[in-house]
N, C-alpha and C. Protein backbone atom coordinates (compact mmCIF):
# COMPACT_ATOMS: atom_id res chain seq x y z
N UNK A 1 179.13 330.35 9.74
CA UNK A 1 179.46 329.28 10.65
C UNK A 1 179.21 329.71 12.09
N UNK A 2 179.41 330.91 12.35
CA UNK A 2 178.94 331.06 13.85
C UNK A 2 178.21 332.57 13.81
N UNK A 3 177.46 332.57 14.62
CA UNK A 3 176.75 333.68 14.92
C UNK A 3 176.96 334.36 16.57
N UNK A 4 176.84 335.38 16.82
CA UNK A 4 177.03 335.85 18.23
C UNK A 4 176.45 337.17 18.10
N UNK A 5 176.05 337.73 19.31
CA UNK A 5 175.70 338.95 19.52
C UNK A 5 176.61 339.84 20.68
N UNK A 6 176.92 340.95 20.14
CA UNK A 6 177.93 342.02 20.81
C UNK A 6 177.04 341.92 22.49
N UNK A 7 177.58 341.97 23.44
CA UNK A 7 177.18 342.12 24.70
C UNK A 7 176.16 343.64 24.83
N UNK A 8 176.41 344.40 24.12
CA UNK A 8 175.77 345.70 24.23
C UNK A 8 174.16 345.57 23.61
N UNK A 9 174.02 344.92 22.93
CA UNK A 9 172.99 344.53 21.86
C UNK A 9 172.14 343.44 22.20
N UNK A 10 172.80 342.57 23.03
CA UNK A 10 171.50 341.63 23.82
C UNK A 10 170.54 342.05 24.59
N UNK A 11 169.53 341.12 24.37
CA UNK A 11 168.55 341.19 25.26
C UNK A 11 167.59 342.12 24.41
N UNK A 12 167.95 342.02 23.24
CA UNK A 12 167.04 343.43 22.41
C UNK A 12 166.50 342.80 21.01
N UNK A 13 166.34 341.20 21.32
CA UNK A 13 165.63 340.57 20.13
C UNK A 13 166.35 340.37 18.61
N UNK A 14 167.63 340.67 18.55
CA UNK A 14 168.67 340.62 17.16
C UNK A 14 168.92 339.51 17.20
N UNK A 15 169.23 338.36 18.01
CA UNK A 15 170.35 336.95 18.30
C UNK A 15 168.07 336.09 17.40
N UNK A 16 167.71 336.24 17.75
CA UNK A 16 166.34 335.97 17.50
C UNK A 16 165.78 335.93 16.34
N UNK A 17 165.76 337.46 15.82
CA UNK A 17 165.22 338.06 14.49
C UNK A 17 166.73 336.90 13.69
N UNK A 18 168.23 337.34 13.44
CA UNK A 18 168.91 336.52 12.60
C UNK A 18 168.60 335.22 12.40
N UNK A 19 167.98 334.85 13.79
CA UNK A 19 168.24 333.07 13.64
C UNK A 19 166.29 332.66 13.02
N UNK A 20 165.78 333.88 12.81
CA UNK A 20 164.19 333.63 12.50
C UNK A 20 164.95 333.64 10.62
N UNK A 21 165.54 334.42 10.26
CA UNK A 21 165.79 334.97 9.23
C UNK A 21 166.55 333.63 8.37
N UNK A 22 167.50 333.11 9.12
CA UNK A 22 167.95 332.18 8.89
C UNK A 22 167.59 331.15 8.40
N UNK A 23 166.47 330.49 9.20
CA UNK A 23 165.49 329.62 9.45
C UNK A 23 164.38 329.61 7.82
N UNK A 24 163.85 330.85 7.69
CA UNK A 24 163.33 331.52 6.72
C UNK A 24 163.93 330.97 5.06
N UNK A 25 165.14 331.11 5.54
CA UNK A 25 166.01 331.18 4.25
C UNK A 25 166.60 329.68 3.96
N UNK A 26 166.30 328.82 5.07
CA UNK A 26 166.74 327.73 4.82
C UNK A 26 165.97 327.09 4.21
N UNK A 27 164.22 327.10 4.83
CA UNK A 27 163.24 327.05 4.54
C UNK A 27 163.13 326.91 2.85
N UNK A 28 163.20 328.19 2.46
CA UNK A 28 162.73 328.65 1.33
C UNK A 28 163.81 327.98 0.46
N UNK A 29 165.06 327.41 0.57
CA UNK A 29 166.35 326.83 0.09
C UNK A 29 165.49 325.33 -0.37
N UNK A 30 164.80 324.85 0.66
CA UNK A 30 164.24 323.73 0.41
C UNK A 30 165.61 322.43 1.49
N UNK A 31 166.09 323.30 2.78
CA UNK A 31 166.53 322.28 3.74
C UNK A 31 165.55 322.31 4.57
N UNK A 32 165.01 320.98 5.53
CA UNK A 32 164.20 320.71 5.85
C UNK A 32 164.98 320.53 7.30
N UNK A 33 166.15 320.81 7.53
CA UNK A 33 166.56 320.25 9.12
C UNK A 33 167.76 321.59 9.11
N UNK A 34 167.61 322.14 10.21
CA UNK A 34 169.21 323.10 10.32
C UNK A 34 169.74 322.62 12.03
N UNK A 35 170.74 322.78 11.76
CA UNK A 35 171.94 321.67 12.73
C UNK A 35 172.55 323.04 13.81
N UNK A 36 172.58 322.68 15.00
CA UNK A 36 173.92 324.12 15.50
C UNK A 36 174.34 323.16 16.76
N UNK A 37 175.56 323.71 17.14
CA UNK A 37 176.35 323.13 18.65
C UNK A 37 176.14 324.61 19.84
N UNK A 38 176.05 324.36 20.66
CA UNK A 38 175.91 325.81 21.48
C UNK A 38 176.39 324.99 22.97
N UNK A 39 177.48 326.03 23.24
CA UNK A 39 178.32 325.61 24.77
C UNK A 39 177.63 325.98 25.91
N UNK A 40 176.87 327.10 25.32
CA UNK A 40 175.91 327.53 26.91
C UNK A 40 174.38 327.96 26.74
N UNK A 41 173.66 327.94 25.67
CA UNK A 41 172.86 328.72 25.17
C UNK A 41 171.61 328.10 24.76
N UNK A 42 171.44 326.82 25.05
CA UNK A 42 170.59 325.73 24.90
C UNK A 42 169.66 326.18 25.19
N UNK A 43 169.30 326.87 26.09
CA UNK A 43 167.78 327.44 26.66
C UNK A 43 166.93 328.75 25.41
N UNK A 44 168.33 329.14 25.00
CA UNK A 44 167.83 330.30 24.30
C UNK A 44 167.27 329.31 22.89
N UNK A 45 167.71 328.46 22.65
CA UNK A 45 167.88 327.61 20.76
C UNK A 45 166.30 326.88 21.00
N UNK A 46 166.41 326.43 22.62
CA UNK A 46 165.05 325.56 22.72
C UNK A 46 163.72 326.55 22.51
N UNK A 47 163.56 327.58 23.06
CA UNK A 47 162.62 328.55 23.09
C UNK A 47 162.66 328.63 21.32
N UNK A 48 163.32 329.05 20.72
CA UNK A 48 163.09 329.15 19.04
C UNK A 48 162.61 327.69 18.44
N UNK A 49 162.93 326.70 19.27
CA UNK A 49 161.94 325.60 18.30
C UNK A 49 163.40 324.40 18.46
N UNK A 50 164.61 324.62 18.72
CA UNK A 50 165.57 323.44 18.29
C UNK A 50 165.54 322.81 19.93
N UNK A 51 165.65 321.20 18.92
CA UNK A 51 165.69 320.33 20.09
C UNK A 51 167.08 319.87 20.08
N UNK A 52 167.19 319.33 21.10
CA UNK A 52 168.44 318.83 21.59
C UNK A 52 168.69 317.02 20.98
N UNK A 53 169.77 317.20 20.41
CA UNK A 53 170.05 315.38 19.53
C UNK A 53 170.69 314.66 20.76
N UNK A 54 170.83 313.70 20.65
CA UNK A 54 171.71 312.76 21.62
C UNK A 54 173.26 311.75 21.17
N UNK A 55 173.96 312.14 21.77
CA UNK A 55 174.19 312.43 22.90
C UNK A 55 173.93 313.69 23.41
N UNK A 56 173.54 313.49 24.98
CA UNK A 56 173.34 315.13 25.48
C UNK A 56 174.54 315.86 25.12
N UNK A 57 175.65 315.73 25.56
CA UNK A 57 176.80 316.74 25.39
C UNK A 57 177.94 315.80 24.97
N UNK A 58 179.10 316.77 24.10
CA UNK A 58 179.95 316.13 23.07
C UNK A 58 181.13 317.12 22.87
N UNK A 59 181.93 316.20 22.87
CA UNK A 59 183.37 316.95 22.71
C UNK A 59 183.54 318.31 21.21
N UNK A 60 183.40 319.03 20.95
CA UNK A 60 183.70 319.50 19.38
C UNK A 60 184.24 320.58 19.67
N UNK A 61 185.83 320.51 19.13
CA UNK A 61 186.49 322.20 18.55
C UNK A 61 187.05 322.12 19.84
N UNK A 62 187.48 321.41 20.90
CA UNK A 62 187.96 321.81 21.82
C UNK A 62 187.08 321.88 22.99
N UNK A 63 185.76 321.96 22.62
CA UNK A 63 184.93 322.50 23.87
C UNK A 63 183.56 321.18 24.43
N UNK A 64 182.98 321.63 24.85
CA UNK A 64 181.82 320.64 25.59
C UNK A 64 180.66 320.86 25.35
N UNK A 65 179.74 320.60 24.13
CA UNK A 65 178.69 321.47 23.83
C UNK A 65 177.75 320.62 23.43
N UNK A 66 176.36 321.08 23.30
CA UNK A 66 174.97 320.38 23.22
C UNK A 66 174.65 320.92 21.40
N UNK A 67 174.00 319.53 21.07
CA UNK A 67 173.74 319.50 19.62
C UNK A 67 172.38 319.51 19.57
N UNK A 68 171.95 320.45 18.27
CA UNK A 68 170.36 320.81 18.38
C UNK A 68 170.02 320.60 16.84
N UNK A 69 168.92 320.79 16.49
CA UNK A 69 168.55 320.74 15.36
C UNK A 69 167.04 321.28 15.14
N UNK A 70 166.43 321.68 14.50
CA UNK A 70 165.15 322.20 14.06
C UNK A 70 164.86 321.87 12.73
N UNK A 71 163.16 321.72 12.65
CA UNK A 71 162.63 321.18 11.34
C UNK A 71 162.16 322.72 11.15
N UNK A 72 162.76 322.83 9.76
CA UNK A 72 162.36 324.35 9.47
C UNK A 72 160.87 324.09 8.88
N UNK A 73 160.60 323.18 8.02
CA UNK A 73 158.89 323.09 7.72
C UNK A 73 157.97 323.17 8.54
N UNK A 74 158.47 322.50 9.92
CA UNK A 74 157.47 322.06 11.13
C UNK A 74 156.99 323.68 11.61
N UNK A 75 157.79 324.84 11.19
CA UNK A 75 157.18 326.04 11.85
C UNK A 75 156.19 326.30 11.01
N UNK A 76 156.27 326.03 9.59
CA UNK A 76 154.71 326.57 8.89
C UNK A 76 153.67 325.92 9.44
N UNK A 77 152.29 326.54 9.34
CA UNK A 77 151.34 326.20 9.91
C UNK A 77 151.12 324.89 9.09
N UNK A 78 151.32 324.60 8.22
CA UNK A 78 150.51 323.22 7.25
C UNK A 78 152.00 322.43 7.57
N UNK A 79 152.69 322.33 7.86
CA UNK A 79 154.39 321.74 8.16
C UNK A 79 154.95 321.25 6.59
N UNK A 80 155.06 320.03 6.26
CA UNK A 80 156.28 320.02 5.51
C UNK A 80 156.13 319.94 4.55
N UNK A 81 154.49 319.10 4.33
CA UNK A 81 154.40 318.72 3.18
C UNK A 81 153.88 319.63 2.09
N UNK A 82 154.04 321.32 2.38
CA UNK A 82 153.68 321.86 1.87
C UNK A 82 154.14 322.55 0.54
């Protein structure tokens, strides 16, 4: 349910490689959409491929956060229908 990286360990491609790995595995599961909320981190989710749903920002868990989603097929080169 949530993922994070230790402050010591960023910036060193791990928060990246998990969420490639992830992606991979969802893939191969046969889900075609993976979902996340992120309070500050939108820039980092967009660079990996997730777009932002609308509403822009939304109350959840207490906090104020942006909803994303990615087509895990759309990263293979032939996309979904493969």
């Amino acid at each position: 349910a949530d993922c994070l990286t230790l402050p010591e360990a960023r910036g060193r491609g791990v928060a990246t490689l998990l969420l490639r790995s992830l992606l991979a595995a969802a893939d191969r599961l046969g889900r075609q959409q993976v979902y996340l909320w992120t309070e500050r981190e939108e820039a980092f989710f967009t660079k990996l491929g997730f777009r932002r749903l609308e509403p822009e920002r939304v109350e959840y868990a207490g906090a104020i956060v942006t909803l994303m989603v990615i087509d895990t097929c759309a990263r293979r080169t032939n996309g979904c229908d493969a």
